[in-house]
Protein backbone atom coordinates (compact mmCIF):
# COMPACT_ATOMS: atom_id res chain seq x y z
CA UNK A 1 -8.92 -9.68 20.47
CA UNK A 2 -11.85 -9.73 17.50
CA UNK A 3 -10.73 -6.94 15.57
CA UNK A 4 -12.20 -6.14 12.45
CA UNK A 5 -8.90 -4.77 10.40
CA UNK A 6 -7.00 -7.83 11.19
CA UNK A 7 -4.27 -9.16 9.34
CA UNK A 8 -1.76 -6.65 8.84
CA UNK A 9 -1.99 -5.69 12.82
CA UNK A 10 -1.82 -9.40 14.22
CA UNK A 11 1.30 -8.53 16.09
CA UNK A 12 -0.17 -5.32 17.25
CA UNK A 13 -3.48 -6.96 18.49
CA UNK A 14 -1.15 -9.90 20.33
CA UNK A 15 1.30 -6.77 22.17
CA UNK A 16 -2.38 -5.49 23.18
CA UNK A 17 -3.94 -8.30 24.66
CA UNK A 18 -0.67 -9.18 26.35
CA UNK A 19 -1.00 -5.58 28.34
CA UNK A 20 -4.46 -5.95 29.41
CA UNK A 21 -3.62 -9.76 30.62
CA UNK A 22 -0.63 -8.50 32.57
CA UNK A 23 -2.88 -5.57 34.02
CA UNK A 24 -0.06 -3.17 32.31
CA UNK A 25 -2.75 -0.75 30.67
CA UNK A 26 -1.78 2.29 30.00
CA UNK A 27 -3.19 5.81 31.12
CA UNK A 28 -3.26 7.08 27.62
CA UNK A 29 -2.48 5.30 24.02
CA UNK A 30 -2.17 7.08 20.50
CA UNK A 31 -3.59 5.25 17.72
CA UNK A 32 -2.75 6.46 14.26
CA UNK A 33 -3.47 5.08 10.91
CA UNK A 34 -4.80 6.17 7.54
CA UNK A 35 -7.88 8.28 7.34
CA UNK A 36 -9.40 5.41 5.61
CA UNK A 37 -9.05 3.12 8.34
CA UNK A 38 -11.81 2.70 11.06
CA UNK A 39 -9.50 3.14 13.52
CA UNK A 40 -12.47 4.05 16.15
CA UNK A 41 -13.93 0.45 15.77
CA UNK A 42 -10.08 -0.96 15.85
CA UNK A 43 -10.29 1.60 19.76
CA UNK A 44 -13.21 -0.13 20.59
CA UNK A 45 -11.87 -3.45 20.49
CA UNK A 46 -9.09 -2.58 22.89
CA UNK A 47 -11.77 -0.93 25.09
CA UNK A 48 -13.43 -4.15 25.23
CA UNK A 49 -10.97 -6.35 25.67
CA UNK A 50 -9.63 -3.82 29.15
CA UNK A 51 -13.67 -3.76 29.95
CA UNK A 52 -14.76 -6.73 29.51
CA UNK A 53 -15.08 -8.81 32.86
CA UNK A 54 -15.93 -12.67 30.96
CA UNK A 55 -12.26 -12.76 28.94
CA UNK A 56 -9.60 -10.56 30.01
CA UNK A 57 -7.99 -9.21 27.56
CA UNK A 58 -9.57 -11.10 24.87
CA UNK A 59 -13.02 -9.48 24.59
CA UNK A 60 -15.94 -11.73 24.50
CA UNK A 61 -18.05 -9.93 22.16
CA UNK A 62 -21.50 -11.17 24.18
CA UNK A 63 -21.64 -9.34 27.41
CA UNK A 64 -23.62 -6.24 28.32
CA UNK A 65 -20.58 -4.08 28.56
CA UNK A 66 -19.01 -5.08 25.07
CA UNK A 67 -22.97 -4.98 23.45
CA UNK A 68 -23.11 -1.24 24.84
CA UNK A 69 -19.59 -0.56 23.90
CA UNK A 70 -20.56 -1.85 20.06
CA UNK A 71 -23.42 0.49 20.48
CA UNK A 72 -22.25 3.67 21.89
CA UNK A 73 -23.56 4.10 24.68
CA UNK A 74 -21.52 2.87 27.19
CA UNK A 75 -21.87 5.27 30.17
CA UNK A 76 -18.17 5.38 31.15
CA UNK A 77 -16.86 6.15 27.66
CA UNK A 78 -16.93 9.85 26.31
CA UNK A 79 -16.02 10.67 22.44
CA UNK A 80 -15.02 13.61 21.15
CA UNK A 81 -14.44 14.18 17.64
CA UNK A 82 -13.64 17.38 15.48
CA UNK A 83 -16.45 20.72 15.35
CA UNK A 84 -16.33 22.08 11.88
CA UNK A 85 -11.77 21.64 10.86
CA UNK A 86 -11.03 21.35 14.52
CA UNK A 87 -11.30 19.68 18.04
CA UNK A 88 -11.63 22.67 20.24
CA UNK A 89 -10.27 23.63 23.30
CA UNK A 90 -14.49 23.70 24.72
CA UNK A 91 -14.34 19.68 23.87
CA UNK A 92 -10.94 18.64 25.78
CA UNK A 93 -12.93 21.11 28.80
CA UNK A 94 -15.84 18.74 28.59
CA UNK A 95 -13.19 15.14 28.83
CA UNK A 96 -11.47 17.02 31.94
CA UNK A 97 -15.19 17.17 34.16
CA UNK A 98 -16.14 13.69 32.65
CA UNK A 99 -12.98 12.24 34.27
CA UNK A 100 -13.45 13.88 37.47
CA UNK A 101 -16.65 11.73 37.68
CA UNK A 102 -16.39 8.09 39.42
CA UNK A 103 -17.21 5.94 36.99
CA UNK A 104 -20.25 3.67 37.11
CA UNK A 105 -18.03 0.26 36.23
CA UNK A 106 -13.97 -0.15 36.89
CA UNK A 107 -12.62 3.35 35.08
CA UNK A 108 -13.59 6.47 32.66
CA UNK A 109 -12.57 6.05 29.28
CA UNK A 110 -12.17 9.06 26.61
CA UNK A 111 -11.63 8.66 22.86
CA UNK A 112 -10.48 11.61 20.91
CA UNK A 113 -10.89 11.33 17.05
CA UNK A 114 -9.07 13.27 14.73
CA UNK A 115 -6.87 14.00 17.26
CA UNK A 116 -4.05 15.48 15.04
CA UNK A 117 -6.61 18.12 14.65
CA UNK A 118 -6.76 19.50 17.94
CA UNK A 119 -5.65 23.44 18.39
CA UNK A 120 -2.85 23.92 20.05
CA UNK A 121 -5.16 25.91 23.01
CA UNK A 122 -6.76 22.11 23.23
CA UNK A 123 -3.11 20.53 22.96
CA UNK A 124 -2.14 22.46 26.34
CA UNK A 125 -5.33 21.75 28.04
CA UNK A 126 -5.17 17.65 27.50
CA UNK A 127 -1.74 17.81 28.31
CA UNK A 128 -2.63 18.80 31.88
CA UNK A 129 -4.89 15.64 32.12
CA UNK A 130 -2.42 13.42 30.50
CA UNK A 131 0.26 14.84 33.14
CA UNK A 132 -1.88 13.95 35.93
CA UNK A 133 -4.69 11.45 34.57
CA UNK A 134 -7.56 11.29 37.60
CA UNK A 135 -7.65 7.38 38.64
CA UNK A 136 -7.59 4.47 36.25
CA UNK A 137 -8.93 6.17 33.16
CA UNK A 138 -7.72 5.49 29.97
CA UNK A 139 -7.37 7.74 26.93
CA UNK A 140 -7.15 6.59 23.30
CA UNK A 141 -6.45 9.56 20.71
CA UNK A 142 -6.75 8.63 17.33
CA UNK A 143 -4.85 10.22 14.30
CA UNK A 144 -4.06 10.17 10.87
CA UNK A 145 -0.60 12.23 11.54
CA UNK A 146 0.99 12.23 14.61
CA UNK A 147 3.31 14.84 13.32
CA UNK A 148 0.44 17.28 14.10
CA UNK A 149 0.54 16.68 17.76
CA UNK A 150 2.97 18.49 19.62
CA UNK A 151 5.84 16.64 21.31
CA UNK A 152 4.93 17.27 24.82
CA UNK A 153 1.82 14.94 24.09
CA UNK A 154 3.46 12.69 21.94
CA UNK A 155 5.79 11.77 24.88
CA UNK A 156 2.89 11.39 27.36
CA UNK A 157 1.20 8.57 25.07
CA UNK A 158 1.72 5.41 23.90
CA UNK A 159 2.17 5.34 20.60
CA UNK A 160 1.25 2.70 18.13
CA UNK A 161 0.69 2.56 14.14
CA UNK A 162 -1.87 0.58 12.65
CA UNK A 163 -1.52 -0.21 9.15
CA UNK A 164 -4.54 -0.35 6.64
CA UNK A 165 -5.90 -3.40 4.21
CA UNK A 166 -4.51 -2.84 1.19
CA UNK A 167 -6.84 -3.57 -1.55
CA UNK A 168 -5.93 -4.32 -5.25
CA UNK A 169 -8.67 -2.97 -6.29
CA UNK A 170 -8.75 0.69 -4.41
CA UNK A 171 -5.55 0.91 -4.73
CA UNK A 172 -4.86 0.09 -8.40
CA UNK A 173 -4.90 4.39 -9.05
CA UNK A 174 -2.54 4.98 -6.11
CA UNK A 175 0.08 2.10 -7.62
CA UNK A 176 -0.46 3.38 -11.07
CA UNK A 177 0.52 7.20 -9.84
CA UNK A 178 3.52 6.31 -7.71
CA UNK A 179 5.06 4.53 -10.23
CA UNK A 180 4.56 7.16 -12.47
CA UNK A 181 6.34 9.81 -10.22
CA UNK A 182 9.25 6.92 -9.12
CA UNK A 183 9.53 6.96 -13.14
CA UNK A 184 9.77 10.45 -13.67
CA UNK A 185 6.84 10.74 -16.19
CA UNK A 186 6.37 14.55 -16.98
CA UNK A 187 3.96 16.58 -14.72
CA UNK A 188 1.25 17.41 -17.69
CA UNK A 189 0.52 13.33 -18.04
CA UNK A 190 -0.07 13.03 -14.25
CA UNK A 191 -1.86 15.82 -13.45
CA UNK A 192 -4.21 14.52 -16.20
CA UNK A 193 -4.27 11.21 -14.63
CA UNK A 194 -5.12 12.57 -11.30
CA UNK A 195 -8.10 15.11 -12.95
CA UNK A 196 -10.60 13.49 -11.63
CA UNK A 197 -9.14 13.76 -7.90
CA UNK A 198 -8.77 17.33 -8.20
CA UNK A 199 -12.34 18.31 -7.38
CA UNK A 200 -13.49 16.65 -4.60
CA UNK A 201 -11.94 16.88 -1.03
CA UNK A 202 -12.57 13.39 -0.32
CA UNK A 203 -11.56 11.82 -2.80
CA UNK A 204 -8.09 13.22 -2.69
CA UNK A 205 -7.52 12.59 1.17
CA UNK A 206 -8.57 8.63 0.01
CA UNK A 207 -6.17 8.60 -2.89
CA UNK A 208 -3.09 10.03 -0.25
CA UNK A 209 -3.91 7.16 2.25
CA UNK A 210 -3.44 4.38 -0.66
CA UNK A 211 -0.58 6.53 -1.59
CA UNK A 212 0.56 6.15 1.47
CA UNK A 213 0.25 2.71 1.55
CA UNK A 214 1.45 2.02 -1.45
CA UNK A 215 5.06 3.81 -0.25
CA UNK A 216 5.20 1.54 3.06
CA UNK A 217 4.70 -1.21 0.76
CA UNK A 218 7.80 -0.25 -1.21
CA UNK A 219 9.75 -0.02 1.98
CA UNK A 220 8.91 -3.59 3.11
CA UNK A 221 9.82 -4.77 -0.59
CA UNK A 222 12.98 -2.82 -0.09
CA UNK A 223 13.70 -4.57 2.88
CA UNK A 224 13.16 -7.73 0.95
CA UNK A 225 15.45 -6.31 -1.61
CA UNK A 226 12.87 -5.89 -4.07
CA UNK A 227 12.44 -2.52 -4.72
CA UNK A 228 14.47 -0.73 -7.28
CA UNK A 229 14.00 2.83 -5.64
CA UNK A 230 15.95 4.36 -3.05
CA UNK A 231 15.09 4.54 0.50
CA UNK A 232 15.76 8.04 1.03
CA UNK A 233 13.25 9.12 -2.00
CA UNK A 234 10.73 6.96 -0.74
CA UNK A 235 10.60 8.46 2.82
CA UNK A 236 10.44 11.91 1.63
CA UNK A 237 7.43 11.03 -0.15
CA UNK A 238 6.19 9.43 2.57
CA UNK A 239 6.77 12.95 4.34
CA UNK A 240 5.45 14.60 1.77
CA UNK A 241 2.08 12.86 1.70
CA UNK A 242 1.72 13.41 4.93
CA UNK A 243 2.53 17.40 4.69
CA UNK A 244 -0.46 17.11 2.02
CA UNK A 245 -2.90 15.65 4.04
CA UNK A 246 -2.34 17.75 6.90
CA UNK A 247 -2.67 21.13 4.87
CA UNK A 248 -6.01 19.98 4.00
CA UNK A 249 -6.99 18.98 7.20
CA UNK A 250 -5.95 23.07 7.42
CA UNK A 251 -8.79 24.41 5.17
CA UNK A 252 -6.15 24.20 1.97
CA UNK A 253 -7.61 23.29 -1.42
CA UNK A 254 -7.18 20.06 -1.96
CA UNK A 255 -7.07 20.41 -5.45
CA UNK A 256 -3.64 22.87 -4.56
CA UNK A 257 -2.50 20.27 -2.04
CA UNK A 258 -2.37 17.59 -4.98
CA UNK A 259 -0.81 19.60 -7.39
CA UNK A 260 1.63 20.77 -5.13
CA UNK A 261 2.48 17.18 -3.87
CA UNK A 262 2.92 16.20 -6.96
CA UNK A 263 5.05 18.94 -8.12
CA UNK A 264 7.61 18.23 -5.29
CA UNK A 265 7.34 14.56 -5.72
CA UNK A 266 8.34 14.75 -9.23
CA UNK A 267 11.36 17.30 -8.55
């Protein structure tokens, strides 16, 4: 398929193209990744390749249907994304009567973003769809923590991960910090490093995905046996990152989340 956030998911993007070529597509998949990944155009690549009618399974990029699907406006696909902190139980309402529609091409297609975010009144509702899906539709959810959905849709998806770029650059801050918490440096010299985190949302959800990153790095360096630091330490933090992000998702400060995370990563 012509993904755009290639290299680190080549084996992911192969598995994918191999289930649209056997005709072995899915009802519903779970895409989850860090929150700075596009993991909607990474969706849309897999919706072409299972829509496209030129190259099956390898999406041709030219035709009408993948032009409208690069667009947006695709008449069979329906997105749904958060209102305000949440996806609401109103916008899982509004997937149900789209898939009760015949489609206009082969089958209805939904894509939820932040799907970890969904209440757990919208949890229930999907799960009825997802239980019994209405013809050959397919539904994509996409997430930044799966650990937010409940396990009754967890078990009704495919699941797959889909790691981000790492970049020197970007993530030169996030390197510099875990090493400084793997080292034990005292809590007064990080939270200065961090200061300029601390005040804007954004910027401290993007510094937790490199984290992130930087931590599943470690483990495949481990696995290499070149990492000095224990497994066990570097999964918690792992867990504890992703505890962070999803408090802020919440409506916690971000500035609290940080200092908190780094608090109990330094314990």
């Amino acid at each position: 398929m012509k993904f755009n956030c290639s290299t680190n998911n080549s084996k992911l993007t192969e598995r994918l193209e191999k289930v649209v070529e056997e005709n072995k597509v899915s009802h519903a998949y779970i895409f989850e990744g860090p929150g700075n990944l596009d993991k909607s155009a990474f969706a849309q690549a897999f919706i072409k390749g299972v829509l496209c009618p030129d190259n099956r399974g390898e999406n041709c990029g030219k035709c009408s249907i993948c032009d409208k699907v690069d667009h947006d406006n695709h008449e069979d696909i329906t997105y749904v994304e958060k209102d305000g902190l949440s996806v609401k139980d109103s916008a899982i309402e509004v997937i149900q009567d789209k898939l009760n529609i015949k489609p206009l091409g082969n089958r209805n297609v939904v894509v939820v973003k932040d799907s970890d975010t969904m209440t757990l009144r919208a949890q229930n509702r999907l799960l009825k769809t997802l239980e019994e899906p209405p013809g050959d539709s397919l539904l994509i959810l996409l997430s930044d923590n799966i650990e937010n959905l409940t396990q009754t849709i967890l078990s009704r998806c495919v699941k797959y991960r889909i790691e981000g770029e790492f970049q020197e650059n970007a993530g030169t801050k996030a390197n510099k910090l875990a090493g400084m918490i793997l080292e034990g440096a005292p809590i007064f010299e990080i939270n200065r490093f961090i200061e300029e985190y601390l005040k804007d949302r954004d910027k401290t959800l993007e510094l937790l995905d490199e984290l992130e990153i930087v931590y599943i790095k470690l483990i495949t360096e481990k696995h290499q046996g070149v990492s000095l630091y224990k497994f066990e330490d570097i999964y918690e933090n792992i867990h504890d990152i992703e505890e962070a992000r999803k408090h802020i998702h919440q409506g916690m400060s971000a500035s609290y989340a940080l200092k908190n995370l780094i608090l109990k990563m330094s314990m």
